[in-house]
Protein backbone atom coordinates (compact mmCIF):
# COMPACT_ATOMS: atom_id res chain seq x y z
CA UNK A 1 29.40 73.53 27.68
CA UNK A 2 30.11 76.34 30.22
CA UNK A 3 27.31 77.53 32.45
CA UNK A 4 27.48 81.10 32.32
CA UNK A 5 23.98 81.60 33.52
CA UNK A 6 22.12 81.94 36.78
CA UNK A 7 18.85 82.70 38.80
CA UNK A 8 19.76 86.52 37.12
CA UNK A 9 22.07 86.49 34.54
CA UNK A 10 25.74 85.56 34.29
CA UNK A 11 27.35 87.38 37.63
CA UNK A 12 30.74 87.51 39.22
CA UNK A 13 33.47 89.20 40.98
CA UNK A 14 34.45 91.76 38.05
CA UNK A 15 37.34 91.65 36.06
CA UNK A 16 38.13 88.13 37.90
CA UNK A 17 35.12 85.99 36.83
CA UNK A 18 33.42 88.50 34.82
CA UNK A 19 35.82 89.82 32.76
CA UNK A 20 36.02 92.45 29.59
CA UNK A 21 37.01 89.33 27.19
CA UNK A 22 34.00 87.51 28.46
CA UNK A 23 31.81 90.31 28.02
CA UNK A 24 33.03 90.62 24.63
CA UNK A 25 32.45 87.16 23.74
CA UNK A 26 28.68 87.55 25.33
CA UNK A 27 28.52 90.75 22.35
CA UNK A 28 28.95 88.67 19.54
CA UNK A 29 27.61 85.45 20.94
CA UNK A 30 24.31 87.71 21.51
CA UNK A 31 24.05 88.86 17.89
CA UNK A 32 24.47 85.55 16.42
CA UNK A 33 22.08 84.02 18.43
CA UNK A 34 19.55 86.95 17.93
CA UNK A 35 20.10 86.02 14.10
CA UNK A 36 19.65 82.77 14.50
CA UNK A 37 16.05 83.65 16.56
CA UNK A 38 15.21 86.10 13.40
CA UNK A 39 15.73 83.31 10.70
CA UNK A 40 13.75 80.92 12.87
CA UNK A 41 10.76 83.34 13.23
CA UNK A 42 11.31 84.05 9.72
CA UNK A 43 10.65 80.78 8.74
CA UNK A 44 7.86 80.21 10.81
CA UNK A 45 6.07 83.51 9.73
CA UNK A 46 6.08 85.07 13.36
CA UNK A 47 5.76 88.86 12.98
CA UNK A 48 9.75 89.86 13.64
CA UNK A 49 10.58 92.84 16.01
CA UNK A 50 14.48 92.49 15.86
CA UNK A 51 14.98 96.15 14.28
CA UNK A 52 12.48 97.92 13.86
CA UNK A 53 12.47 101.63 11.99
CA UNK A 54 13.99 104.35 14.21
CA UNK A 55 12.21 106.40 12.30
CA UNK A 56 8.98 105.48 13.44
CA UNK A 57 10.00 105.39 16.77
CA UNK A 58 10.93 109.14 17.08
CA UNK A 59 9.29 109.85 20.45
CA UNK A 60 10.83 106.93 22.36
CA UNK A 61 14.46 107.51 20.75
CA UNK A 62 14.49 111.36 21.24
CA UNK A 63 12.43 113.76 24.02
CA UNK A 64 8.84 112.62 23.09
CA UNK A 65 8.17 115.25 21.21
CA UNK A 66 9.26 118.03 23.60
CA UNK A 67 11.72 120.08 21.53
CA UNK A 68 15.47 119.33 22.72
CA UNK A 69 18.35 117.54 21.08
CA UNK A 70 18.23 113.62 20.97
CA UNK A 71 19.48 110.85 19.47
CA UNK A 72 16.87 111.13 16.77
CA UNK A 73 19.60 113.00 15.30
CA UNK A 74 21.01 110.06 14.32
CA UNK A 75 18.35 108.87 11.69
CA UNK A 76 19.88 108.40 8.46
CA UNK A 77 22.97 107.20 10.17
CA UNK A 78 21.99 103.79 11.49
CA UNK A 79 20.35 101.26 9.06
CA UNK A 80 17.00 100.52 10.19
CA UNK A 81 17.83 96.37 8.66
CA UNK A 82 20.42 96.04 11.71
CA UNK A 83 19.94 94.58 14.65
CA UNK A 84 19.71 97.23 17.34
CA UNK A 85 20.60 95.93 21.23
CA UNK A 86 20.36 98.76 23.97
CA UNK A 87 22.64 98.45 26.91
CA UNK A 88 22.36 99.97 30.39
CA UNK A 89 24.54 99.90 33.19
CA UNK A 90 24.37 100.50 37.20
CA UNK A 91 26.89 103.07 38.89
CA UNK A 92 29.61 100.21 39.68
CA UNK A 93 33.41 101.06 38.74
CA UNK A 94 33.93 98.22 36.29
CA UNK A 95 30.09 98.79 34.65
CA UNK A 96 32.13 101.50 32.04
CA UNK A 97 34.55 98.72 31.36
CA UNK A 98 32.17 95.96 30.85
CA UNK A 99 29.70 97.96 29.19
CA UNK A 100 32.35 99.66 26.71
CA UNK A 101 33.63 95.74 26.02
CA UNK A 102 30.16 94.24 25.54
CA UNK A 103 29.53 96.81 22.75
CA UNK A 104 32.75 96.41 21.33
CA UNK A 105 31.70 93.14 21.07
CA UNK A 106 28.19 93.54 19.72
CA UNK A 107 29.84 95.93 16.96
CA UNK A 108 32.32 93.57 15.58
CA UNK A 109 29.72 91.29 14.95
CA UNK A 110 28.05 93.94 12.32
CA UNK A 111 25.05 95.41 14.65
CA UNK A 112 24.06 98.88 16.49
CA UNK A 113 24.38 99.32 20.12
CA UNK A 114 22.55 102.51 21.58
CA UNK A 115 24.16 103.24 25.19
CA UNK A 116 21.91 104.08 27.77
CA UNK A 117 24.33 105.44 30.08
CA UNK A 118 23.06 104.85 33.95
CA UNK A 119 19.62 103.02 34.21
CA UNK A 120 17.33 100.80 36.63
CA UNK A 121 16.52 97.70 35.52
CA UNK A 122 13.10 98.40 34.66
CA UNK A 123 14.05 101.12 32.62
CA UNK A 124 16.23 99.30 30.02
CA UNK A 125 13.29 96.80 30.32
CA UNK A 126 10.63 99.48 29.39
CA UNK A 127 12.98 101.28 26.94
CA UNK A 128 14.19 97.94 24.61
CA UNK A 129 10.14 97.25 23.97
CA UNK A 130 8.85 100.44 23.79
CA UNK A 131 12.33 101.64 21.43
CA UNK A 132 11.61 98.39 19.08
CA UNK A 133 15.06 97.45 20.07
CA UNK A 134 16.39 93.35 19.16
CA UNK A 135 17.13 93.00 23.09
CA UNK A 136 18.37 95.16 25.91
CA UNK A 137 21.36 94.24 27.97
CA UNK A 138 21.89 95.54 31.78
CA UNK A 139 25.21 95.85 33.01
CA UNK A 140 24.39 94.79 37.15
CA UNK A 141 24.95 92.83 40.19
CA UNK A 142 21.93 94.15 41.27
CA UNK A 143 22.17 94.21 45.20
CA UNK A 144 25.68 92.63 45.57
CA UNK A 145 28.50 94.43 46.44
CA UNK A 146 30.37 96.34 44.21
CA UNK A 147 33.28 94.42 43.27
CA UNK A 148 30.37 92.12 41.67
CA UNK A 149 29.01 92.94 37.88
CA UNK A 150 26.60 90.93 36.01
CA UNK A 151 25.49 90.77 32.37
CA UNK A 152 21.46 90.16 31.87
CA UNK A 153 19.44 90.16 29.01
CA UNK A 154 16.07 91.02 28.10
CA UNK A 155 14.30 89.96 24.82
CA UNK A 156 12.60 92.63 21.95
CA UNK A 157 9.24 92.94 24.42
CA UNK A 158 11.16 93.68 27.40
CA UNK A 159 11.12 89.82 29.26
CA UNK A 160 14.01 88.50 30.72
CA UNK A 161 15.67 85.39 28.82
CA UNK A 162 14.01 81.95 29.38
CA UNK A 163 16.31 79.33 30.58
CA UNK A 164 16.22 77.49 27.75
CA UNK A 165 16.94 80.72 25.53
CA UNK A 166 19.74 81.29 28.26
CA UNK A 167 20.75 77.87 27.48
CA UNK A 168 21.07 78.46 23.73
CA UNK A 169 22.87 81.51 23.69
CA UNK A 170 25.97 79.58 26.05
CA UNK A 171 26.38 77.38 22.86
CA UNK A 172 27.14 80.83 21.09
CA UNK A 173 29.18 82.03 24.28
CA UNK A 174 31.28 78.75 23.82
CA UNK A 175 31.85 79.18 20.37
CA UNK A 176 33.07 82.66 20.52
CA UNK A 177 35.48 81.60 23.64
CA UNK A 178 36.42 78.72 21.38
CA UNK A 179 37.64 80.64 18.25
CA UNK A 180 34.21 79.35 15.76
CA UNK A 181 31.79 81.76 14.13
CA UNK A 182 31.38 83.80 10.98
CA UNK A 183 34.44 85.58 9.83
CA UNK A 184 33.73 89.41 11.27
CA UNK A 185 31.93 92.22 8.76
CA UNK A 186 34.13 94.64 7.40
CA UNK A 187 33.73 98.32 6.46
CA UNK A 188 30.21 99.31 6.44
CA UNK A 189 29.25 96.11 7.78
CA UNK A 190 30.41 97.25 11.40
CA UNK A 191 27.82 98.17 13.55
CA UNK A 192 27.56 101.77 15.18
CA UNK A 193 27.73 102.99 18.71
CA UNK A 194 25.20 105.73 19.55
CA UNK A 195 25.14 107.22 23.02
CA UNK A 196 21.47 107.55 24.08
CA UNK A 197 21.56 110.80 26.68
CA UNK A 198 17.37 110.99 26.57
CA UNK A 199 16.98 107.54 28.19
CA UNK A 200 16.58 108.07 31.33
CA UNK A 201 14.53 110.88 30.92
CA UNK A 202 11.88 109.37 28.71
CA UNK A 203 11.86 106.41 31.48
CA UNK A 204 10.74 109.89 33.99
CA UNK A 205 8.06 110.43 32.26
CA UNK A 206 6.91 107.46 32.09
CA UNK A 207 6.95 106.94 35.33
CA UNK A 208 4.72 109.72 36.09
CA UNK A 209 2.69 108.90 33.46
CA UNK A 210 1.60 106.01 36.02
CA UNK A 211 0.20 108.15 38.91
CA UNK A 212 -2.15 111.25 39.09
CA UNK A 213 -1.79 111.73 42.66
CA UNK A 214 0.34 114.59 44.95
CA UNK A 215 2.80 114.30 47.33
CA UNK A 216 2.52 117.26 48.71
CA UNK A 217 2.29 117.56 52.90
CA UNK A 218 4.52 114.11 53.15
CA UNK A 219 7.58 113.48 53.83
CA UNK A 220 9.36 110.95 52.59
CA UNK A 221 12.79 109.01 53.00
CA UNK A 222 14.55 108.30 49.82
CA UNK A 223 17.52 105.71 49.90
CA UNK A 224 18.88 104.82 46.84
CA UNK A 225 21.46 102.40 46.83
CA UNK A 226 24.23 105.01 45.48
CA UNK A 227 22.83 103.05 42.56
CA UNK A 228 20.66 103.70 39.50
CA UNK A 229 17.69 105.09 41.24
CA UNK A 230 20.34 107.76 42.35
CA UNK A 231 18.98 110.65 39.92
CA UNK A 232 15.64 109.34 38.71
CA UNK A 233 14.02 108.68 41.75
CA UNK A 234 14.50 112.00 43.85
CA UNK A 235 13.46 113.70 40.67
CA UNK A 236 9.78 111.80 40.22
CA UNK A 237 9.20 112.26 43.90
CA UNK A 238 10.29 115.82 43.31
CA UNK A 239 7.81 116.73 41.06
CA UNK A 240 4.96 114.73 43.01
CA UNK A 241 5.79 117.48 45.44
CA UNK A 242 7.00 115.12 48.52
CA UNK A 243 8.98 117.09 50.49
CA UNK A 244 12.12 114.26 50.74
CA UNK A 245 14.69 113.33 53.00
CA UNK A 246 17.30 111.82 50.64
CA UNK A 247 20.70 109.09 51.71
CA UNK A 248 22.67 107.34 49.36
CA UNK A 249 22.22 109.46 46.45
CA UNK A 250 26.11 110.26 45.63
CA UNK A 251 27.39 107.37 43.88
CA UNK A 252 31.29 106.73 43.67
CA UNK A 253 31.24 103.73 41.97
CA UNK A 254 32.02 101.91 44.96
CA UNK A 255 29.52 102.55 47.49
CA UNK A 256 26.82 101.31 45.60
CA UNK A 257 24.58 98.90 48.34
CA UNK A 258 27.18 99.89 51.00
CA UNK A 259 25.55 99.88 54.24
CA UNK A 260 22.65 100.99 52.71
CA UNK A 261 19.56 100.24 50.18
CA UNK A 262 17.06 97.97 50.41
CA UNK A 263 19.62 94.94 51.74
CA UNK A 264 20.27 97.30 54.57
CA UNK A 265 16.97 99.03 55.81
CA UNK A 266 17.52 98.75 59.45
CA UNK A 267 19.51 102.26 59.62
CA UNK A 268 16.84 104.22 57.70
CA UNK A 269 14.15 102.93 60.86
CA UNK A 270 15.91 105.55 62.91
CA UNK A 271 16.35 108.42 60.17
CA UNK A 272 12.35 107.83 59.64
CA UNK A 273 11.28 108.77 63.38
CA UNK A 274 13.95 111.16 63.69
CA UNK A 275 13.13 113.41 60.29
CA UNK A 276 9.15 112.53 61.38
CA UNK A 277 8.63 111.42 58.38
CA UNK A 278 5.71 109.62 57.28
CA UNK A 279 7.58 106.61 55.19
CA UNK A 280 10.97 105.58 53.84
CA UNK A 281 11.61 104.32 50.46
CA UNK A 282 14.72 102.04 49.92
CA UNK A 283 15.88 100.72 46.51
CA UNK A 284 18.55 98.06 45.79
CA UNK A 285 21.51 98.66 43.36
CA UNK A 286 19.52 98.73 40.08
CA UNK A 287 16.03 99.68 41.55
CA UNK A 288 14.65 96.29 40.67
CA UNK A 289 13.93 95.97 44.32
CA UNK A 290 11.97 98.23 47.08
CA UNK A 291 11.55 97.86 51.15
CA UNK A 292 10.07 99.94 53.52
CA UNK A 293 10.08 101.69 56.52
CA UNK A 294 7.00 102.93 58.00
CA UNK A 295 6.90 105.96 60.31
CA UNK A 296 7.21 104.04 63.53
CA UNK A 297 10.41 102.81 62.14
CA UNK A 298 9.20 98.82 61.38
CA UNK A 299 10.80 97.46 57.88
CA UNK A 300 8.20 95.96 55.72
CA UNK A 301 9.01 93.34 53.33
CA UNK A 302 8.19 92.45 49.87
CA UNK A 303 5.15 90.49 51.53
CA UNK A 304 3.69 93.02 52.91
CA UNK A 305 3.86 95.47 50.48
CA UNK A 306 2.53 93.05 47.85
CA UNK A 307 -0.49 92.58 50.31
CA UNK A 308 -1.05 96.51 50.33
CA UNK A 309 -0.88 96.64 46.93
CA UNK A 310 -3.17 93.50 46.71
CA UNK A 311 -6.06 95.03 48.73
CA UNK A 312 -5.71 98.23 46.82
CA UNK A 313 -6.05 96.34 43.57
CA UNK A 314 -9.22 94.53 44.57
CA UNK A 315 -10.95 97.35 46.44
CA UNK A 316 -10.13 99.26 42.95
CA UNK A 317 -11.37 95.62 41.06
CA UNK A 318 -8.11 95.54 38.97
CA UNK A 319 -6.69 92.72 39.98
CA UNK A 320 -6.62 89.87 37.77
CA UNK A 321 -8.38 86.75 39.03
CA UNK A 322 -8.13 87.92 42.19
CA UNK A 323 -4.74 86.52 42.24
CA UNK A 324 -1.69 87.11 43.11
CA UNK A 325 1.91 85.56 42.34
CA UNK A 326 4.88 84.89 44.74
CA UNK A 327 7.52 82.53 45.26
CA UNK A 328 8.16 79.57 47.45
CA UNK A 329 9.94 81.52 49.99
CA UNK A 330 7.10 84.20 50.61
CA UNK A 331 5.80 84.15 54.32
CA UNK A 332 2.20 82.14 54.74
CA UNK A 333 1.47 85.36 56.40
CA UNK A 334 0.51 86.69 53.09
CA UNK A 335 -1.69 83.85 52.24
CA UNK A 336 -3.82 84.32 55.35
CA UNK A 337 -3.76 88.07 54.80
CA UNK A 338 -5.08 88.02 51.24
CA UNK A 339 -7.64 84.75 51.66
CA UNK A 340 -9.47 87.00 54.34
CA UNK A 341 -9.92 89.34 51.30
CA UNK A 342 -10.96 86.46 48.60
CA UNK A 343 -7.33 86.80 47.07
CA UNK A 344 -5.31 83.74 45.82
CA UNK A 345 -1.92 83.17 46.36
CA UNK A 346 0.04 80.95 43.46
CA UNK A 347 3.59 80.35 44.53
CA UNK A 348 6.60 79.11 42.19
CA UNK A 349 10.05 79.02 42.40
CA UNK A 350 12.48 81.00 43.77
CA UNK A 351 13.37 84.36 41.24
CA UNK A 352 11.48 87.09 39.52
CA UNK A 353 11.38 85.54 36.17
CA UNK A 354 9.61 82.39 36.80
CA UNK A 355 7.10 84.61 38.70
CA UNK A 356 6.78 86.73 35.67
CA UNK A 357 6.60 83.72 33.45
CA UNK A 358 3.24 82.50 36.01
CA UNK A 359 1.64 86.05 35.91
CA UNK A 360 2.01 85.80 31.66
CA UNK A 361 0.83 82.23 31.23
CA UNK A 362 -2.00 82.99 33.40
CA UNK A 363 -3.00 86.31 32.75
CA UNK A 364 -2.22 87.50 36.52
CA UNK A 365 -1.28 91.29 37.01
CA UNK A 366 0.26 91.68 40.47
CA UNK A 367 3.62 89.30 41.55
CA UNK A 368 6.69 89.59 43.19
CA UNK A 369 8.75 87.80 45.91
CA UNK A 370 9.73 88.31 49.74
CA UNK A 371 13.32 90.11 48.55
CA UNK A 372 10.69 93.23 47.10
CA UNK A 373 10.80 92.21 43.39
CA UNK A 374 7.70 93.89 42.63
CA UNK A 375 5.78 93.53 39.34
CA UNK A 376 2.90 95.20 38.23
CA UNK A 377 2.29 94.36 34.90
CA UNK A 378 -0.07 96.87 33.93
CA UNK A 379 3.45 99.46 33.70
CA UNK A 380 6.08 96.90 33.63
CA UNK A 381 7.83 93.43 32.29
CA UNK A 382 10.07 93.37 35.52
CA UNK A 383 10.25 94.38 38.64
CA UNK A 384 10.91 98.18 39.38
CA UNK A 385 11.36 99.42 42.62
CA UNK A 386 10.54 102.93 41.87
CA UNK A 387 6.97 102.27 40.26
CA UNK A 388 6.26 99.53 42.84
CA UNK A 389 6.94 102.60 45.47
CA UNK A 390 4.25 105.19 43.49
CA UNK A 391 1.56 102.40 43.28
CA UNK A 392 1.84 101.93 47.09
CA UNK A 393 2.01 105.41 48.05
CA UNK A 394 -1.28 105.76 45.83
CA UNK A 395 -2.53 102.64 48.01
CA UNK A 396 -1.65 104.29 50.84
CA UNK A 397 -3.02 107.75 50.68
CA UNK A 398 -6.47 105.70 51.56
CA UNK A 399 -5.54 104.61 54.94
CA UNK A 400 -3.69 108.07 55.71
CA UNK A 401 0.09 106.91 54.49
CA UNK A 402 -0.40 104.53 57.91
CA UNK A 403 1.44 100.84 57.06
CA UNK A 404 0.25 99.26 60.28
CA UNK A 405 -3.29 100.21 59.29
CA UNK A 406 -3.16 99.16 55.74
CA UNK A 407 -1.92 95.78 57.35
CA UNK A 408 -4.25 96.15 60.58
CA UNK A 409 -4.87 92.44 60.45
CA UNK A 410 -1.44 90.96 59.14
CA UNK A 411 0.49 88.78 60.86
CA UNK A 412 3.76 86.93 60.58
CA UNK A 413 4.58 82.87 60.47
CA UNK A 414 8.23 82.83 62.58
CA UNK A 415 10.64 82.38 59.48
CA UNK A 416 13.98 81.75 59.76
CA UNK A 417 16.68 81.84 57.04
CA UNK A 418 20.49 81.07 57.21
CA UNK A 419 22.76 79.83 55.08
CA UNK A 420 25.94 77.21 53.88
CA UNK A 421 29.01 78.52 52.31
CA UNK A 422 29.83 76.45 49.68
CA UNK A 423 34.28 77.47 48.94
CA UNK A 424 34.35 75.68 44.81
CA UNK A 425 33.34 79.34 43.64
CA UNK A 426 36.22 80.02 41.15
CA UNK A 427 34.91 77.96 38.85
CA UNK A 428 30.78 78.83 38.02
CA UNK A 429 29.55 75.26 36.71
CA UNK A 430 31.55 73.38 39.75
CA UNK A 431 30.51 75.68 42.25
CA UNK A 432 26.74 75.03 40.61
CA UNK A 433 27.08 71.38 40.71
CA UNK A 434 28.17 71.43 44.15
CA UNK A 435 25.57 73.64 45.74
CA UNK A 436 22.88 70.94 44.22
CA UNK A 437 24.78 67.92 46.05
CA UNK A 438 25.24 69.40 49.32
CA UNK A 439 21.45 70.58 48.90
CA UNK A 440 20.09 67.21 47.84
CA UNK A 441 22.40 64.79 49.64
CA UNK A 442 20.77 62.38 51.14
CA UNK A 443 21.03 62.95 55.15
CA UNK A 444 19.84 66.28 54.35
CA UNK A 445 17.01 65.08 52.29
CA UNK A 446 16.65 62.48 55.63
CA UNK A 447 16.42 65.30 57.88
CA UNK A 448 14.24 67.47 55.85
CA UNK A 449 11.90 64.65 56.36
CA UNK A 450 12.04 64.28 60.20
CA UNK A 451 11.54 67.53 60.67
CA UNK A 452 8.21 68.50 58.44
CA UNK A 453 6.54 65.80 61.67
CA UNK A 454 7.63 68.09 64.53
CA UNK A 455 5.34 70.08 66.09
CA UNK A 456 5.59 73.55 64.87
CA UNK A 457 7.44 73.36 61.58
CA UNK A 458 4.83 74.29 58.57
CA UNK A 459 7.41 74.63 55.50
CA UNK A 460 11.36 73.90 54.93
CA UNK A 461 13.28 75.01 52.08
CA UNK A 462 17.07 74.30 51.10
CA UNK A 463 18.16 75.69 47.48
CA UNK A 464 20.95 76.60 45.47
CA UNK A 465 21.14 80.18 45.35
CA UNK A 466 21.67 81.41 41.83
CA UNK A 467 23.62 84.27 42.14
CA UNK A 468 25.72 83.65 45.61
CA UNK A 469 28.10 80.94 46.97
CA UNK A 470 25.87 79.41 49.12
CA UNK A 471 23.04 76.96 50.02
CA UNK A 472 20.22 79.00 51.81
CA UNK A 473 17.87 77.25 54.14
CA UNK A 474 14.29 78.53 55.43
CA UNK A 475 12.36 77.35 58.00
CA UNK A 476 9.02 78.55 58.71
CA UNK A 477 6.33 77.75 61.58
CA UNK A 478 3.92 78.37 63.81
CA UNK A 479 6.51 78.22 67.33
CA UNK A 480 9.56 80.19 66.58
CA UNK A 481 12.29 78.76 69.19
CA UNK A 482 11.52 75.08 66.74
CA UNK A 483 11.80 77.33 63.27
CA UNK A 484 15.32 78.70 64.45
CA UNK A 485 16.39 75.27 66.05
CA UNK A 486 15.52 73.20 62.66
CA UNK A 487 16.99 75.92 60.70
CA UNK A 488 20.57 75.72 62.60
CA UNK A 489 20.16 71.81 63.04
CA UNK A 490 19.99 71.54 59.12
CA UNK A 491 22.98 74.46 58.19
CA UNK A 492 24.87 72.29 60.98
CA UNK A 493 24.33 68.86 58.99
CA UNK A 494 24.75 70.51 55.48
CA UNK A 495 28.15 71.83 56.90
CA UNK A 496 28.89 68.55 57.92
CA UNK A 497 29.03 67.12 54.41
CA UNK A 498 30.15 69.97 52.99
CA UNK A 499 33.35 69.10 55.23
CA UNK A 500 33.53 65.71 54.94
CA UNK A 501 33.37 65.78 50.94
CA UNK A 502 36.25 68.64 51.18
């Protein structure tokens, strides 16, 4: 069975690994496994929401009740017993071609595909559970460059996939690729395409719909990736009445994360104290993510702002066991930061979803990871850069917009991360297999051992990444000359069999 799937959907250099006929495939493979997940919760009673009526979904599929055209218009014309999947796209080149390929494929299949047009993340998230939609689709390679595209799915309520539902639809992917299925409907049995030109604007107001604060008297740096945050995000801060400072908000198709967004902050330190400015805002490709630059120029990190946010939401006593979720990789910086305020810290793997899947089992509102995967699930099923940045602005306005007093008392463990190139990338499940060797073989597992008994080492981690090429390796400690020497002593003997198995 091919392994299509990684730590965030199926990604890959597009129109090279992730290609229109793939994308097709992943249409049709989607609808029959969505019918398959219909006649199972069918069967066992569950309440289904693979349709729903557009008709009593008005507000969410036109302006919310505010007078102009929308694609309510096109009640009557769609059959509310279809499945309906919404798909969204960032502002790459090839996200017209993909998208336009994964509908053609969801179509021939017999269901309705309602096209978002440009949208964060978060958006297609909010609109596929508040529109009653079967699933959402986002067209993304979220902060990768833009030759990369990715195809990632989110169930009726708005969650990303589960692994093992990940796992299930491949078997559908394979089948498709293989020349199996259903034969395809005919006539009236082929589903419609309806472009959706109110999305993101119903997404706008929803995002002010969080907040009841002003902006006005701050100033505020606005980098947006050249991605999807490009129009939404200087128009919310707009209205707030922030007077903003605004980079990387003319997307091309190809300079979406180039040299800038939240993989990049350093060069918006320097536009901050130079437009005296009182913070900077930086979004990744599809908005999922946020960093920031305070006025004296210092980046701050997913960790720190999920501290702010934590001491906000327990000052405010809205915080959910007085817990917080993060991943293995988040700085111990934050666990000293929020014990001194009575907080927990639960950590689990590496990637938003299995943070998302902690915060649901457990009932915890606030998670997110180091990277600035933000989720606050009081507004959101995923992480959204744009919200996480109104929610900390509203955190802020307490402690005069001032980051270093917010974190007064924070301070950082010396981390170090690197990485291992690993070359068998052509082909995904290979390339998968062989990260997991070189990150378990044994005289790096050895060496992994040593080191946790030297003197200023506190945590080592060597993983897989699941969207890149590469083994990444983190080190963190209490002495930072041993962090960065155990770090480079273990990409140096992960190299080494790398080499010697080539």
């Amino acid at each position: 069975m091919g392994k299509y799937f990684g730590t965030d959907g199926a990604r890959g250099v597009a129109n090279q690994e992730l290609t229109p006929d793939f994308a097709l495939a992943m249409g049709r493979a989607l609808v029959a496994f969505l019918r398959e997940q219909t006649a199972d919760d069918s069967a066992s009673g569950a309440v289904l929401r693979v349709c729903g009526d557009i008709q009593v979904d008005v507000d969410i599929v036109s302006d919310g009740g505010k007078g102009g055209k929308s694609a309510g218009t096109v009640v009557g014309i769609t059959d509310p017993s279809r499945l309906r999947i919404l798909i969204g796209m960032d502002t790459r080149l090839s996200g017209g071609m993909l998208s336009a390929a994964l509908a053609a494929g969801i179509c021939s299949a017999g269901a309705d595909v309602w096209m978002g047009g440009v949208l964060p993340t978060a958006a297609l998230s909010f609109l596929t559970e508040r529109g009653k939609f079967s699933a959402g689709a986002m067209i993304s390679a979220s902060h990768n460059p833009s030759e990369y595209n990715g195809i990632k799915i989110v169930d009726a309520s708005g969650y990303k996939l589960t692994v093992e539902a990940e796992n299930r639809l491949e078997t559908y992917i394979d089948a498709v690729l293989e020349g199996h299925g259903s034969s395809p409907p005919q006539g009236h049995e082929v589903g419609r395409m309806i472009n959706w030109d109110l999305a993101l604007g119903i997404y706008k107001e929803h995002l002010l719909s969080a907040v009841d604060f002003s902006l006005q008297g701050y100033n505020i740096v606005l980098d947006c990736a050249n991605g999807a945050a490009a129009q939404v995000a200087p128009e919310v801060f707009s209205e707030l009445g922030a007077n903003l400072i605004l980079t990387a908000t003319v997307p091309d198709g190809l300079n979406i994360n180039l040299n800038c967004g939240s993989t990049n902050v350093e060069r918006l330190s320097a536009l901050t104290v130079a437009t005296d400015s009182h913070i900077a805002l930086a979004f990744d490709g599809d908005a999922d993510r946020l960093l920031v630059c305070s006025a004296a120029g210092e980046v701050l990190d997913g960790d720190q702002i999920m501290a702010i946010l934590a001491a906000h939401l327990k000052e405010e006593d809205d915080l959910p066991g007085d817990t917080i979720v993060t991943t293995v990789m988040s700085n111990s910086g934050l666990e000293d930061f929020c014990s001194r305020r009575g907080i927990s810290v639960v950590r689990t793997d590496v990637g938003d979803r299995h943070v998302m899947h902690e915060m649901v089992a457990s009932g915890y509102g606030l998670g997110g990871e180091q990277s600035g995967h933000i989720i606050i699930r009081e507004f959101a099923n995923t992480g959204d850069g744009i919200l996480t940045a109104l929610i900390l602005l509203k955190a802020l306005r307490s402690h005069g917009m001032d980051t270093r007093v917010a974190l007064s008392d924070w301070l950082t463990f010396p981390q170090y991360n690197t990485h291992v190139t690993v070359p068998e990338y052509a082909d995904g499940a290979v390339s998968a297999a062989a990260k997991r060797a070189l990150a378990t073989a044994p005289p790096v597992l050895v060496l992994i051992a040593e080191m946790k008994t030297r003197p200023g080492i506190a945590r080592i981690l060597v993983r897989p990444s699941g969207t890149e090429p590469i083994v990444r390796i983190m080190v963190e400690g209490r002495e930072e000359a041993a962090v960065v020497a155990a770090a480079e002593e273990l990409r140096a003997t992960i190299e080494a069999v790398r080499d010697k198995r080539e």
